[in-house]
C-alpha atoms as a PDB file:
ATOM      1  CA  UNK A   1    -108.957 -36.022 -17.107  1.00  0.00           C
ATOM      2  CA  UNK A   2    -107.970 -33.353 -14.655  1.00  0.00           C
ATOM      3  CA  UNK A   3    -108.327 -30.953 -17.295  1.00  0.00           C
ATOM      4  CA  UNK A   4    -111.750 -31.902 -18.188  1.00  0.00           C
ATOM      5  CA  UNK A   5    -112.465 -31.467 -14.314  1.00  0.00           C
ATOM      6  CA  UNK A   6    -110.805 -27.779 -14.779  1.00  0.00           C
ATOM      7  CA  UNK A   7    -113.128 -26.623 -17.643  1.00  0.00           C
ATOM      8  CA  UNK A   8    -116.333 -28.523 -16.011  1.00  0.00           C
ATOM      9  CA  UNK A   9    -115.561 -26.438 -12.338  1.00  0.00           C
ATOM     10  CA  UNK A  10    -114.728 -23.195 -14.292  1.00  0.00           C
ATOM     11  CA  UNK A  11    -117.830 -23.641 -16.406  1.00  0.00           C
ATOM     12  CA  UNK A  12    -120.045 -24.128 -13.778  1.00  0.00           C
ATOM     13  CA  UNK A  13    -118.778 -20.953 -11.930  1.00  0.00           C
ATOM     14  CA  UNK A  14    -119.386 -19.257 -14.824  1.00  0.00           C
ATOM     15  CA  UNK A  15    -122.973 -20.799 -14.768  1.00  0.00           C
ATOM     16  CA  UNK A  16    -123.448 -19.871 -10.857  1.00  0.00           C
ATOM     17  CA  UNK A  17    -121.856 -16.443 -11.855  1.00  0.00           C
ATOM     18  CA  UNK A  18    -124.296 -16.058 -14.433  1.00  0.00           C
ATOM     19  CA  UNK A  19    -126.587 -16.602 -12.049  1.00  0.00           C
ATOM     20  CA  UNK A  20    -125.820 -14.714  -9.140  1.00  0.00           C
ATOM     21  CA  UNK A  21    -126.226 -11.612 -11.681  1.00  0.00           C
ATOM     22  CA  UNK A  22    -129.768 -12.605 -13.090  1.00  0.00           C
ATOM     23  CA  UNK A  23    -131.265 -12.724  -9.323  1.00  0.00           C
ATOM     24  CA  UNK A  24    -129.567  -8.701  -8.637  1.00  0.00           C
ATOM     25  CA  UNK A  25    -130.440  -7.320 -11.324  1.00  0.00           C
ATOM     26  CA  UNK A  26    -134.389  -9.211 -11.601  1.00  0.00           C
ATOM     27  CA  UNK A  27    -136.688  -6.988  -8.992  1.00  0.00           C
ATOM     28  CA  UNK A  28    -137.836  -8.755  -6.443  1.00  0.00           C
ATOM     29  CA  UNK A  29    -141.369  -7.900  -4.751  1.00  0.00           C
ATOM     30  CA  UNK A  30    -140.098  -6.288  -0.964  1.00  0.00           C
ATOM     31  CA  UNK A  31    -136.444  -5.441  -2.585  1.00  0.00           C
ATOM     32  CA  UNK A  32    -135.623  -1.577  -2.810  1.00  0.00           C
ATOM     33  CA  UNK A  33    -136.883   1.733  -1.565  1.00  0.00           C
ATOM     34  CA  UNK A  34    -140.354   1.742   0.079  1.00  0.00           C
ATOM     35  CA  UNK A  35    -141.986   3.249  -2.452  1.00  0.00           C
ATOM     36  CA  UNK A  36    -145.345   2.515  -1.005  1.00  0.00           C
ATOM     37  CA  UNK A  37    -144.173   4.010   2.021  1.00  0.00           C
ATOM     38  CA  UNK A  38    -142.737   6.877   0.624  1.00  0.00           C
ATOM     39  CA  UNK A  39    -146.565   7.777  -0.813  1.00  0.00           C
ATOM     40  CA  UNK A  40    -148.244   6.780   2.268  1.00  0.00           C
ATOM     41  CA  UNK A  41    -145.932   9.350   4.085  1.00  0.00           C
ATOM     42  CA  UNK A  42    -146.653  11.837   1.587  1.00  0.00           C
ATOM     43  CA  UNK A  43    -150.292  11.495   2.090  1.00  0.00           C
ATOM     44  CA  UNK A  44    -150.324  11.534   5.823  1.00  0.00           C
ATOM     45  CA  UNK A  45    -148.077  14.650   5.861  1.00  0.00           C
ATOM     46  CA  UNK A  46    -150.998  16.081   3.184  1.00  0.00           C
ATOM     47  CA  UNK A  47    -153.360  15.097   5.542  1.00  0.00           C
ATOM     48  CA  UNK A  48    -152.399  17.009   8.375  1.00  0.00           C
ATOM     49  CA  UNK A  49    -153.730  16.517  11.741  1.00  0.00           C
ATOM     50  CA  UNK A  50    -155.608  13.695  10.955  1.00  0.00           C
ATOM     51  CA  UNK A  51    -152.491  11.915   9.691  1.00  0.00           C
ATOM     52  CA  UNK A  52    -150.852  12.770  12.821  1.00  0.00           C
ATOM     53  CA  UNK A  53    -150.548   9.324  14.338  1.00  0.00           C
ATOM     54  CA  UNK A  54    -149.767   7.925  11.373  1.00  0.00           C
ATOM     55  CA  UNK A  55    -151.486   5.315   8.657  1.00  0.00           C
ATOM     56  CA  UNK A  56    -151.941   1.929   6.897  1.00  0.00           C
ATOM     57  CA  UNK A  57    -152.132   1.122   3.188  1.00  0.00           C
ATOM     58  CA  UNK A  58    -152.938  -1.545   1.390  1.00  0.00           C
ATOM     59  CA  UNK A  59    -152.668  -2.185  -2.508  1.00  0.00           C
ATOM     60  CA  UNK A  60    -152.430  -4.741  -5.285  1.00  0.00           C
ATOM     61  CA  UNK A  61    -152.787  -5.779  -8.915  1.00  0.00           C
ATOM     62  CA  UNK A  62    -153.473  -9.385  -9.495  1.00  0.00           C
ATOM     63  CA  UNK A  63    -154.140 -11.577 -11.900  1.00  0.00           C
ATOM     64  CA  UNK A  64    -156.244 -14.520 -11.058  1.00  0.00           C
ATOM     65  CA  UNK A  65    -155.522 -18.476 -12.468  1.00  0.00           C
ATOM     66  CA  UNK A  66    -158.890 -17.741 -13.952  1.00  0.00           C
ATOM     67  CA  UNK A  67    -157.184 -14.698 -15.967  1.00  0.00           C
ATOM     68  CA  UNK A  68    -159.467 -12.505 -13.772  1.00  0.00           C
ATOM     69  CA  UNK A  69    -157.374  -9.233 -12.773  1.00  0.00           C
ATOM     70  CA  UNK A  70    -157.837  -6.561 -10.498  1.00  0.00           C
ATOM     71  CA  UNK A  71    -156.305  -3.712  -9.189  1.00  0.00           C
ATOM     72  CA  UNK A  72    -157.091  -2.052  -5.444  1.00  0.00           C
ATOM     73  CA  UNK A  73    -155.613   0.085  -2.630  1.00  0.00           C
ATOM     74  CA  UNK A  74    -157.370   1.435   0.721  1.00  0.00           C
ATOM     75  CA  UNK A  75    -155.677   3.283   2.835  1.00  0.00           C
ATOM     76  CA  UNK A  76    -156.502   4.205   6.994  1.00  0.00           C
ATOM     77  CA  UNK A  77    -155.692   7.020   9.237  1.00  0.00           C
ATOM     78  CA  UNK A  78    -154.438   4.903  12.602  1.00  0.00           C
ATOM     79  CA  UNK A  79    -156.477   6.627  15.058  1.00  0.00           C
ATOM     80  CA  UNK A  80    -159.993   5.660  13.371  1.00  0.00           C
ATOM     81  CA  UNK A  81    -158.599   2.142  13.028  1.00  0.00           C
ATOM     82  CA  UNK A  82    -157.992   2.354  16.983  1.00  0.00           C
ATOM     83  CA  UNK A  83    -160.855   3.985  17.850  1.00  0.00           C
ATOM     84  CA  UNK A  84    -163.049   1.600  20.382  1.00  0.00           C
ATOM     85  CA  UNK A  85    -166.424   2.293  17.770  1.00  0.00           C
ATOM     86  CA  UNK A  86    -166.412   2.555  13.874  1.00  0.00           C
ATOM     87  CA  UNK A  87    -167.483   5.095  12.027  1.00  0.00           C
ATOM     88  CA  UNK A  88    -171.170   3.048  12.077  1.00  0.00           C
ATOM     89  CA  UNK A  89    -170.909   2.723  15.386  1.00  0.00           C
ATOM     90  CA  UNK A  90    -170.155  -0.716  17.754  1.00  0.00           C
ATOM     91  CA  UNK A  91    -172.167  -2.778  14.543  1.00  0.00           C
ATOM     92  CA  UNK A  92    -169.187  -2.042  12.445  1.00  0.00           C
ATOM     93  CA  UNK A  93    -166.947  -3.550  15.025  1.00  0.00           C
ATOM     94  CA  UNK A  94    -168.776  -6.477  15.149  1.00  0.00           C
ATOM     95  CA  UNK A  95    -168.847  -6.790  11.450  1.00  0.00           C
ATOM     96  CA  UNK A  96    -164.996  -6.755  11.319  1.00  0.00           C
ATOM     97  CA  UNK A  97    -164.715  -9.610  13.791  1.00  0.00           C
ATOM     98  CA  UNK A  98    -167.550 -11.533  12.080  1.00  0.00           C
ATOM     99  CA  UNK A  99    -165.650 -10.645   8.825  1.00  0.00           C
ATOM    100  CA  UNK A 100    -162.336 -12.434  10.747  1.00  0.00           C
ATOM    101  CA  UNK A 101    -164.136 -15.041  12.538  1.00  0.00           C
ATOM    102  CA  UNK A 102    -165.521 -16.633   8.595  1.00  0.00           C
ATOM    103  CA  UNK A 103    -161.827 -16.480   7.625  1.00  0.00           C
ATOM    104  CA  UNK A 104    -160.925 -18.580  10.826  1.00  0.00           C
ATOM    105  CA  UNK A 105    -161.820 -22.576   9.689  1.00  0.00           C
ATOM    106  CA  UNK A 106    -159.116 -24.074   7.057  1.00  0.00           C
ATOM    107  CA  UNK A 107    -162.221 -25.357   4.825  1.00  0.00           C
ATOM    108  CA  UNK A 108    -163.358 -22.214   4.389  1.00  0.00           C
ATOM    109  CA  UNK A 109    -159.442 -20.686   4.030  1.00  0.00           C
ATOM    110  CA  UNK A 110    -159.238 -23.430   1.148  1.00  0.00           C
ATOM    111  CA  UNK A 111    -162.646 -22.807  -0.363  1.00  0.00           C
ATOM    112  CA  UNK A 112    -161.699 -19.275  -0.930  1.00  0.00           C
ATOM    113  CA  UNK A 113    -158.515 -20.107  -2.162  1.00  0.00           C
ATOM    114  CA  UNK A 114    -160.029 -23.432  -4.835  1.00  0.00           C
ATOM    115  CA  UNK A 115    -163.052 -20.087  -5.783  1.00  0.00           C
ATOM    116  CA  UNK A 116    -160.460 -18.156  -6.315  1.00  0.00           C
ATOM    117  CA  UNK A 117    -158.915 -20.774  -8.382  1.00  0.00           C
ATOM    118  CA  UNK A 118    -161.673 -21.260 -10.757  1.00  0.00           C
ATOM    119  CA  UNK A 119    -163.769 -23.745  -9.006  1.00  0.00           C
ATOM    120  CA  UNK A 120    -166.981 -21.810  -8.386  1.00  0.00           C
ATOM    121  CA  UNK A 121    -169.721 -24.581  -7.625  1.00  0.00           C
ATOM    122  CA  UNK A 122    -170.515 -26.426  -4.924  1.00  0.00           C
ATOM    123  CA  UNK A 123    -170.058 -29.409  -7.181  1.00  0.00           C
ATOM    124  CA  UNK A 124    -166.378 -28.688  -8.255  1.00  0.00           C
ATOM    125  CA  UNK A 125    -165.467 -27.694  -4.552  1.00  0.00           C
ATOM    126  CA  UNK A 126    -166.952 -31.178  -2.884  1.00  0.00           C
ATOM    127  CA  UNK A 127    -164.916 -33.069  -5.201  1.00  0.00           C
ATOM    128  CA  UNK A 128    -161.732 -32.132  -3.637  1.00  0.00           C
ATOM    129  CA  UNK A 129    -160.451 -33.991  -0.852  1.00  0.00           C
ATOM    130  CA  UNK A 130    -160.416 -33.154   2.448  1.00  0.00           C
ATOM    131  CA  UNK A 131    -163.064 -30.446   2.338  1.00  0.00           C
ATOM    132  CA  UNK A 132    -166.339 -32.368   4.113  1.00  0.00           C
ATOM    133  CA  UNK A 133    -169.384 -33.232   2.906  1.00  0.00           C
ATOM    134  CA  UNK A 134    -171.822 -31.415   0.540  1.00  0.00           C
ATOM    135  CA  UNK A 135    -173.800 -29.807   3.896  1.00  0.00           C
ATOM    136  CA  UNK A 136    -170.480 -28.858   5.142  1.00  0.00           C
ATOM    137  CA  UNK A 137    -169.592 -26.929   2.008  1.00  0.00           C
ATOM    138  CA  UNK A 138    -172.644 -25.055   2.270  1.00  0.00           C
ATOM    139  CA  UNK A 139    -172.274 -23.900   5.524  1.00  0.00           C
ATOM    140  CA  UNK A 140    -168.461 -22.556   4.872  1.00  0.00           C
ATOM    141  CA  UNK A 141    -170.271 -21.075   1.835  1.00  0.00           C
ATOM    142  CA  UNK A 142    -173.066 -19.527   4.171  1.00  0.00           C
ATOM    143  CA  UNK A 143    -170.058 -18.484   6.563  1.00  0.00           C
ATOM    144  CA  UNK A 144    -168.324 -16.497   3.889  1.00  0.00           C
ATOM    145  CA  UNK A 145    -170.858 -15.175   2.333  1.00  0.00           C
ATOM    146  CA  UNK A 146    -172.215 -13.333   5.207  1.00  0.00           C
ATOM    147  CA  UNK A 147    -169.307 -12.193   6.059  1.00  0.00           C
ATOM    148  CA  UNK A 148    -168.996 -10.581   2.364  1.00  0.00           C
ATOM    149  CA  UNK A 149    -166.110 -13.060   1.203  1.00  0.00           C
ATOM    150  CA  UNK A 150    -168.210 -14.525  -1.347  1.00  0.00           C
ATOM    151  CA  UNK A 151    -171.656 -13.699  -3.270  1.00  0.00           C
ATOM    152  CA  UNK A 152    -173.404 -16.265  -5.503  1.00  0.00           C
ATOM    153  CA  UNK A 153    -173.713 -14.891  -9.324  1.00  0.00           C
ATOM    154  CA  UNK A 154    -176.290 -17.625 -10.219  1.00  0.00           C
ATOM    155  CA  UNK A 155    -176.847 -20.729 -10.822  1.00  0.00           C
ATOM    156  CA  UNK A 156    -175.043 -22.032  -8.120  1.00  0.00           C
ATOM    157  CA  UNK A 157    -171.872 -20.564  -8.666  1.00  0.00           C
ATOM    158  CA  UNK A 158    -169.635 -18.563  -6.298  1.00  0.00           C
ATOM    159  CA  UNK A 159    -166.697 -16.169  -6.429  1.00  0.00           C
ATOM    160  CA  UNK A 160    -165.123 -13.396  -4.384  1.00  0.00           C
ATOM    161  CA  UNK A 161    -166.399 -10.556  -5.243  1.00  0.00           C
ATOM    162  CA  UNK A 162    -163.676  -8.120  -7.005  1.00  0.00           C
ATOM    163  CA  UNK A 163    -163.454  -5.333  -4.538  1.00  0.00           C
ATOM    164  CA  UNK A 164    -162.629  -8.527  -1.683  1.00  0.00           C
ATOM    165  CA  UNK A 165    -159.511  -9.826  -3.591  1.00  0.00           C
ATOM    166  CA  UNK A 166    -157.001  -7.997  -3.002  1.00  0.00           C
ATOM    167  CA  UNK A 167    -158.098  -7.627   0.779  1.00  0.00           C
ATOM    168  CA  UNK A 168    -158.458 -11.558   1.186  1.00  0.00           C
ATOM    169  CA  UNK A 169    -155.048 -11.724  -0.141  1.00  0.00           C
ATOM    170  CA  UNK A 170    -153.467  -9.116   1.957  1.00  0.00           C
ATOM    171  CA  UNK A 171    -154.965 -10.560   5.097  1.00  0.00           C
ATOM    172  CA  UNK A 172    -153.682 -14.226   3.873  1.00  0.00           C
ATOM    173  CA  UNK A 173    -150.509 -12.333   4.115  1.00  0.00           C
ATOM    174  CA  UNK A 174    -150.563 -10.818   7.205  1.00  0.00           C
ATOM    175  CA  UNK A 175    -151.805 -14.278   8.645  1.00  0.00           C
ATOM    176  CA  UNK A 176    -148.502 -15.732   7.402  1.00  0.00           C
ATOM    177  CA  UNK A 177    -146.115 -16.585  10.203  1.00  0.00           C
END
């Protein structure tokens, strides 16, 4: 019996050894150099002057549930993302916070997500729970579409339009806590 209890312990170290290797040696998204980084400094330093103060970038390759992919970066100098007017003036300001405010209602957060999803009519979406009545739905769907979050392709049917998905997603991330 203790023996058995010997070969089951040292077999499941070996297991958790096994393990341990598997997760090193599998890349993890965030693990490593900052590659990204790297290339955004690159850039700026290219840039010159105007990549003085410094710089944002954003990028991603997804594939959707729906087998939709895409693939997208955009990149910012810092000072035109601080300046107090856009480059269209105080309109383009206000389309950034209107852009914001659609994303601020968990309906329409989950809408955007169930769209993404595959669900793409307003048929599909009020059949989940939780998500208000058919009127409701068309208001969050009014919300995001004018803020650009969503266009209708026909017949009813809605989706994120491809240029918006990787931005939706990286703002879902930097709304994490």
């Amino acid at each position: 019996m203790e023996q058995d209890l010997e070969q089951r312990v040292a077999e499941l170290e070996r297991r958790l050894t096994a393990l341990e290797r598997q997760d090193r040696e599998s890349p993890r998204l965030g693990d490593g150099d900052f590659w990204a980084l790297s290339g955004l400094k690159q850039q700026l330093a290219e840039a010159g002057e105007a990549g003085a103060d410094g710089g944002v970038l954003f990028t991603g390759a997804v594939r959707l549930p729906t087998g939709e992919q895409y693939e997208w970066q955009y990149g910012a100098f810092t000072g035109t993302l601080l300046e107090e007017e856009g480059e269209d003036g105080p309109d383009d300001r206000t389309a950034v916070a209107d852009s914001l405010a659609a994303l601020g209602h968990p309906v329409r957060l989950r809408l955007l997500r169930e769209i993404l999803g595959g669900r793409r009519t307003v048929a599909e979406l009020a059949a989940l729970d939780a998500v208000g009545t058919t009127g409701q739905i068309y208001h969050h769907l009014r919300q995001l579409t004018g803020a650009g979050w969503l266009h209708t392709t026909g017949r009813g049917r809605y989706e994120v339009p491809g240029a918006r998905v990787v931005p939706l997603l990286v703002v879902l991330t930097a709304a994490t806590p």
